[in-house]
Protein backbone atom coordinates (compact mmCIF):
# COMPACT_ATOMS: atom_id res chain seq x y z
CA UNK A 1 2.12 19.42 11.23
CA UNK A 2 5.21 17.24 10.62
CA UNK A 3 4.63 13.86 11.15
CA UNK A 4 7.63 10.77 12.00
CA UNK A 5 7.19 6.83 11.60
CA UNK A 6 8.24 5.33 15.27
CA UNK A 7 7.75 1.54 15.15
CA UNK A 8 5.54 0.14 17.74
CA UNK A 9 8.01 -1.53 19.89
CA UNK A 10 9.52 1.81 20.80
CA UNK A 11 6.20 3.48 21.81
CA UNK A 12 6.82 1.85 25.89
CA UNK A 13 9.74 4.17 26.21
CA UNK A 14 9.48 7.75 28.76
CA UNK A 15 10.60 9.39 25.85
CA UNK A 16 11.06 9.03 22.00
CA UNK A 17 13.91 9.15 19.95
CA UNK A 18 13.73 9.44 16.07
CA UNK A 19 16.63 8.02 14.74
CA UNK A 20 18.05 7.37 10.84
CA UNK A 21 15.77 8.87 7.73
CA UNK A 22 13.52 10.29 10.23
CA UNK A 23 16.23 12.31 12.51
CA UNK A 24 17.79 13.48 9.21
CA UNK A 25 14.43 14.44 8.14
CA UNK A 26 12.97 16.42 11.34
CA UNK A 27 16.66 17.96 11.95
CA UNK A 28 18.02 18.87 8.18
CA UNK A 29 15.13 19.03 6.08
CA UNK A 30 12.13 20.24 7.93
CA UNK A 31 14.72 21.98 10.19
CA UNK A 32 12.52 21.49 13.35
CA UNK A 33 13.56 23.21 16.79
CA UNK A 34 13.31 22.80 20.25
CA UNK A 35 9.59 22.75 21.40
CA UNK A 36 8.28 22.40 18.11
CA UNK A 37 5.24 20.08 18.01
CA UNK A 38 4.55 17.18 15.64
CA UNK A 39 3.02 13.85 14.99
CA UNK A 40 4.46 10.53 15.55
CA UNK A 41 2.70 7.06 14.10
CA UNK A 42 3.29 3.50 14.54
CA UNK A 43 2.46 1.43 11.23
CA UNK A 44 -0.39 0.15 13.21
CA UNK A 45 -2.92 3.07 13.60
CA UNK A 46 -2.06 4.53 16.29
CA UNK A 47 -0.44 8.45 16.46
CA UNK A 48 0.35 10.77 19.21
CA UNK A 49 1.23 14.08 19.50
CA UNK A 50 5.07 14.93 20.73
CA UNK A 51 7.23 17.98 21.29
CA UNK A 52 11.13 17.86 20.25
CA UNK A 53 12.79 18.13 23.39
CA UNK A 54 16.10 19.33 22.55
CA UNK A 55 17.49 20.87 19.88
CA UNK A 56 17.96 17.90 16.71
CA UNK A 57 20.33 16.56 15.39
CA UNK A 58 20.41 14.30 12.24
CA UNK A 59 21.95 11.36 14.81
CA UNK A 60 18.90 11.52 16.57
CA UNK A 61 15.89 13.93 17.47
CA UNK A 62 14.65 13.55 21.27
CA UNK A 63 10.96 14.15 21.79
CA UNK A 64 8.51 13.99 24.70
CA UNK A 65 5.29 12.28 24.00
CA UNK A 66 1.90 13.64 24.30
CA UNK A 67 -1.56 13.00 24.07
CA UNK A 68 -2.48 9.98 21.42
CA UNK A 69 -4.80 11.04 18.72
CA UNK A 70 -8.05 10.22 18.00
CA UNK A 71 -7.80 6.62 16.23
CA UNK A 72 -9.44 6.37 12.59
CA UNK A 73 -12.60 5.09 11.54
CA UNK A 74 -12.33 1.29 10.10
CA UNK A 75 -12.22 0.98 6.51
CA UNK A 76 -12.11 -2.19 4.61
CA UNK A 77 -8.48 -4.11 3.77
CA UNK A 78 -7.94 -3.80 0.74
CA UNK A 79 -4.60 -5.42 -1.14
CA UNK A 80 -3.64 -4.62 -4.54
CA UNK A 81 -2.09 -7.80 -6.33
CA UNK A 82 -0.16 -5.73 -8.94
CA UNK A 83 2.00 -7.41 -12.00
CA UNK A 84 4.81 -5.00 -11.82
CA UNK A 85 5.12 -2.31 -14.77
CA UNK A 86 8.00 -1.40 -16.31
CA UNK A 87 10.06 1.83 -15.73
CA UNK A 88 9.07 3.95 -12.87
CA UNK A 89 5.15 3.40 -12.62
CA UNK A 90 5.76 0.60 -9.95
CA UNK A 91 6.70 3.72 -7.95
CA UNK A 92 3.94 5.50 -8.48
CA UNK A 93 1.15 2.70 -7.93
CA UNK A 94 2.73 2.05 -4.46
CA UNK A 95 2.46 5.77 -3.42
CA UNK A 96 -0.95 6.19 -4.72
CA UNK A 97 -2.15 3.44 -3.65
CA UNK A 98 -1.31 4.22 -0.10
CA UNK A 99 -3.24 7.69 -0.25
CA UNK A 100 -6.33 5.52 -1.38
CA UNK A 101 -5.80 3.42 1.53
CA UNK A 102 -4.21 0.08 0.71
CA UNK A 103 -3.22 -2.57 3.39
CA UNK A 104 -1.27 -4.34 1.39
CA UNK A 105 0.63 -4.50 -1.94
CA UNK A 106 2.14 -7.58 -3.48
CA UNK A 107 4.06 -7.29 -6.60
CA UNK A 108 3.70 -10.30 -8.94
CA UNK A 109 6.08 -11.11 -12.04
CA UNK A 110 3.78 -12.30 -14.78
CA UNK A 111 4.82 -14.05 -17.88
CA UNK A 112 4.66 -10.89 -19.74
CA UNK A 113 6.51 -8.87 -17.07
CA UNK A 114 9.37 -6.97 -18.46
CA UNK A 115 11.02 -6.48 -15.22
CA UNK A 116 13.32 -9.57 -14.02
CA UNK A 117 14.77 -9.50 -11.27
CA UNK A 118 17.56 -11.86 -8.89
CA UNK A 119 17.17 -12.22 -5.27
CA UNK A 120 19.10 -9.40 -4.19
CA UNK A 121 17.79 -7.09 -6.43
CA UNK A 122 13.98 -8.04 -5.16
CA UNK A 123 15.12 -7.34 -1.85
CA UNK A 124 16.23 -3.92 -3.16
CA UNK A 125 13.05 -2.91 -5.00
CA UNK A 126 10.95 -4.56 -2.10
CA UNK A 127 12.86 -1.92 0.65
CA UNK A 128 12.59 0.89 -2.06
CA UNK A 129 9.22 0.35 -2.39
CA UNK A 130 8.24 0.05 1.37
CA UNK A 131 10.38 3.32 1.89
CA UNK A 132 7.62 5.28 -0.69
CA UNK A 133 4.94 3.37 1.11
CA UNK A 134 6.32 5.14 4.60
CA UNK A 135 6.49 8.64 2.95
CA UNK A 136 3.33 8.24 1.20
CA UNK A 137 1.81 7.48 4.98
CA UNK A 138 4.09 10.99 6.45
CA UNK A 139 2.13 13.23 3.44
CA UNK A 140 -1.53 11.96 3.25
CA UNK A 141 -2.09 11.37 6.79
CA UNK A 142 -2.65 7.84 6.77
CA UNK A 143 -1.54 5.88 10.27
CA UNK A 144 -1.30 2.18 9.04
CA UNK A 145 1.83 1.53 7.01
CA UNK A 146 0.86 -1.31 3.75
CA UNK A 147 3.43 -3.61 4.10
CA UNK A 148 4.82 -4.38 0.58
CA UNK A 149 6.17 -7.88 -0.06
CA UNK A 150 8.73 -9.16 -2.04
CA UNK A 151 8.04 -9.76 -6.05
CA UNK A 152 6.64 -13.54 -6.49
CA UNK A 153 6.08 -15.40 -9.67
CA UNK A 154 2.30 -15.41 -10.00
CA UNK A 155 1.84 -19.06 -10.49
CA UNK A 156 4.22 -19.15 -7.16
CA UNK A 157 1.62 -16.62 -5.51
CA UNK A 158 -1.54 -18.43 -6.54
CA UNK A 159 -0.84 -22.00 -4.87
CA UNK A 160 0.32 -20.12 -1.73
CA UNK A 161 -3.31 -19.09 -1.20
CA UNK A 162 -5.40 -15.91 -2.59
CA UNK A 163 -6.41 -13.34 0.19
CA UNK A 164 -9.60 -13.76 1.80
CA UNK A 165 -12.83 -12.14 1.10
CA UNK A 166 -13.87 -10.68 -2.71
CA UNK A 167 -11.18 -11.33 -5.37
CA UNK A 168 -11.59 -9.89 -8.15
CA UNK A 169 -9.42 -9.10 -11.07
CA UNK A 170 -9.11 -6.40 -14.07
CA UNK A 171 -9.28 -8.25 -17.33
CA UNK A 172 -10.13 -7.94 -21.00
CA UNK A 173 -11.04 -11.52 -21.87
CA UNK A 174 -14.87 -11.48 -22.87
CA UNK A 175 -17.39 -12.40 -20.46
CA UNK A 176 -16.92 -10.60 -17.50
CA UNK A 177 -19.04 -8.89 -14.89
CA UNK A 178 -19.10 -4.82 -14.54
CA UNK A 179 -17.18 -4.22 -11.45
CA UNK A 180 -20.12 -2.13 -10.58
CA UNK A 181 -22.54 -4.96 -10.10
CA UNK A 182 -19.83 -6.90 -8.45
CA UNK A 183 -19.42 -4.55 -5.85
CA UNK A 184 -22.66 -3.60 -5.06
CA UNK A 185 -23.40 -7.54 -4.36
CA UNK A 186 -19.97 -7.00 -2.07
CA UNK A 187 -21.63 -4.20 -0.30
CA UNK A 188 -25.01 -5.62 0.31
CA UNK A 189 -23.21 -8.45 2.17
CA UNK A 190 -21.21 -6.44 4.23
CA UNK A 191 -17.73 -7.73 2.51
CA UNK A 192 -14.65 -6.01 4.54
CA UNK A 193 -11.96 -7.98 2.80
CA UNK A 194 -10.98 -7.25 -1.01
CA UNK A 195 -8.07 -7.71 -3.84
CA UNK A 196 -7.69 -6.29 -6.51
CA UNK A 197 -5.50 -7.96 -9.33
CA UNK A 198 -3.93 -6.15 -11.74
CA UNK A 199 -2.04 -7.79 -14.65
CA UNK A 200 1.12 -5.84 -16.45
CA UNK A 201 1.48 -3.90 -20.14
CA UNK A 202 -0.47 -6.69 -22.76
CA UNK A 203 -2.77 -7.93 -20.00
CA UNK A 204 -2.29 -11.43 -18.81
CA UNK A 205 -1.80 -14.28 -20.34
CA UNK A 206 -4.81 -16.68 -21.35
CA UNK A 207 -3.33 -19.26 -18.84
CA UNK A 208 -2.94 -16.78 -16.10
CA UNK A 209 -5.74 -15.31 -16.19
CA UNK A 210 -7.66 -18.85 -16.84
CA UNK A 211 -5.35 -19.88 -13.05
CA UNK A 212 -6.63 -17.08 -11.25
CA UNK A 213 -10.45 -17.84 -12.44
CA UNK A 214 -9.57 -21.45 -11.43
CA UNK A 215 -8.63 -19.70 -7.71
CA UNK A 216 -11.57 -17.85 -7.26
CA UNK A 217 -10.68 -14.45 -8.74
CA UNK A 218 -14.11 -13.12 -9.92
CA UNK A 219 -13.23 -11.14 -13.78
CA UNK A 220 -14.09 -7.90 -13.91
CA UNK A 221 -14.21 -4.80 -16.59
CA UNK A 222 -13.61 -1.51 -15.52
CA UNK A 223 -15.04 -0.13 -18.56
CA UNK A 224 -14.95 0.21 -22.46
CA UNK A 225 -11.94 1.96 -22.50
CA UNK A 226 -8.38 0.26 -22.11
CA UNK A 227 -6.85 1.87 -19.44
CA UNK A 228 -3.12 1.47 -18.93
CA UNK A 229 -1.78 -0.34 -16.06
CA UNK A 230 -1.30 2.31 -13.42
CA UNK A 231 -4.78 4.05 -14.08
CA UNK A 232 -6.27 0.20 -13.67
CA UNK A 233 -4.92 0.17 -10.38
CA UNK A 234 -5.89 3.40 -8.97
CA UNK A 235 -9.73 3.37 -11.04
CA UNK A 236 -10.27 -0.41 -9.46
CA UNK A 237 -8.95 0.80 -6.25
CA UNK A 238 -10.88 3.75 -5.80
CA UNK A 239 -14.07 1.92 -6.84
CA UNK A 240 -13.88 -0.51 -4.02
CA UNK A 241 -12.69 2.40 -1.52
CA UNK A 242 -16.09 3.65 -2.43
CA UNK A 243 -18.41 0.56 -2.27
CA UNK A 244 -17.02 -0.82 0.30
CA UNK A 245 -16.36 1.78 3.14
């Protein structure tokens, strides 16, 4: 069944109008028609059935509301601190890691990142990004929208506070624990907050990663082999999906 983002504030209203992206969508693409049935969701975890009222058009698509659907079973929060890749795979993280249930995503521009980019052009990616968050949401399902925040300088990101609960982050420099073992401890004590950091193409830095030990971050390995940057992410994500649901 189709299903439409309708933020929350527009829920109180005796009927709902799709309007933008999502009337172009439900009136041109999927080519819905009067008294067709779909699903509309908030961002916040809530959905509801809804019939199209009239016929659509891509100015707007009027619907009638229906029963809400059953909510979702709690799963951890999980946020994915991600040095931002080069090329396209930024893309790809944020839509993947939406179907493996990420709350949040901050991208993070590391001394190695390739990527530089001005204030308006953050902005840009920031709203491109959130955009493939939303339509990863519409395919897999999933009724709480990440919310993806604007690129930071990690050094920037680290003295504005680390997330709370387990920290942990993907590294190569000897010493560290098997994420494994690390998340099995997180299980046992009922941990329901997690990040995951995730450094760019060359790993951190020495410093960096030495400044997010210095934070808290526990160092993890994800296993012998050296998996590039987008595998890292969805592999550590997964993991903790799996330990800690």
């Amino acid at each position: 069944m189709a299903r439409f983002f309708l933020p929350p504030s527009e829920w109180a209203a005796p009927a709902w109008e799709l309007r933008g992206d999502e009337a172009h969508h439900a009136a041109k693409v999927l080519r819905l028609k009067q008294g067709d049935s779909c699903i509309v969701f908030d961002g916040c975890g809530r959905a509801a059935r809804a019939v199209v009222a009239e016929p659509p058009r891509s100015s707007g698509v009027l619907l009638v509301p229906g029963e809400e659907c059953p909510p979702s079973p709690p799963v951890a929060h999980l946020t994915l601190c991600q040095a931002v890749p080069k090329g396209a795979n930024m893309d790809l993280i944020i839509q993947k890691s939406v179907e493996l249930g990420v709350s949040a995503i901050i991208p993070l521009v590391t001394d190695r990142t390739i990527v530089r980019l001005n204030a308006r052009e953050a902005e840009a990616k920031r709203q491109k990004w959130q955009r493939i968050a939303l339509e990863a949401c519409k395919q897999c399902g999933q009724n709480t929208l990440p919310e993806v925040a604007l690129p930071v300088p990690f050094a920037e990101w680290l003295r504005g506070g680390i997330p709370e609960g387990l920290n942990i982050i993907a590294s190569l420099v000897p010493g560290v624990w098997p994420v494994r073992e690390v998340l099995e401890t997180a299980r046992s004590r009922s941990i329901r907050h997690a990040s995951l950091l995730v450094g760019p193409e060359g790993d951190f830095t020495d410093r960096e990663t030495a400044m997010a030990l210095e934070e808290g971050f526990v160092p993890v390995t994800l296993g012998p082999i050296v998996l590039r940057v987008e595998t890292a992410a969805f592999f550590g994500l997964a993991a903790m999906r799996y330990a800690l649901d």
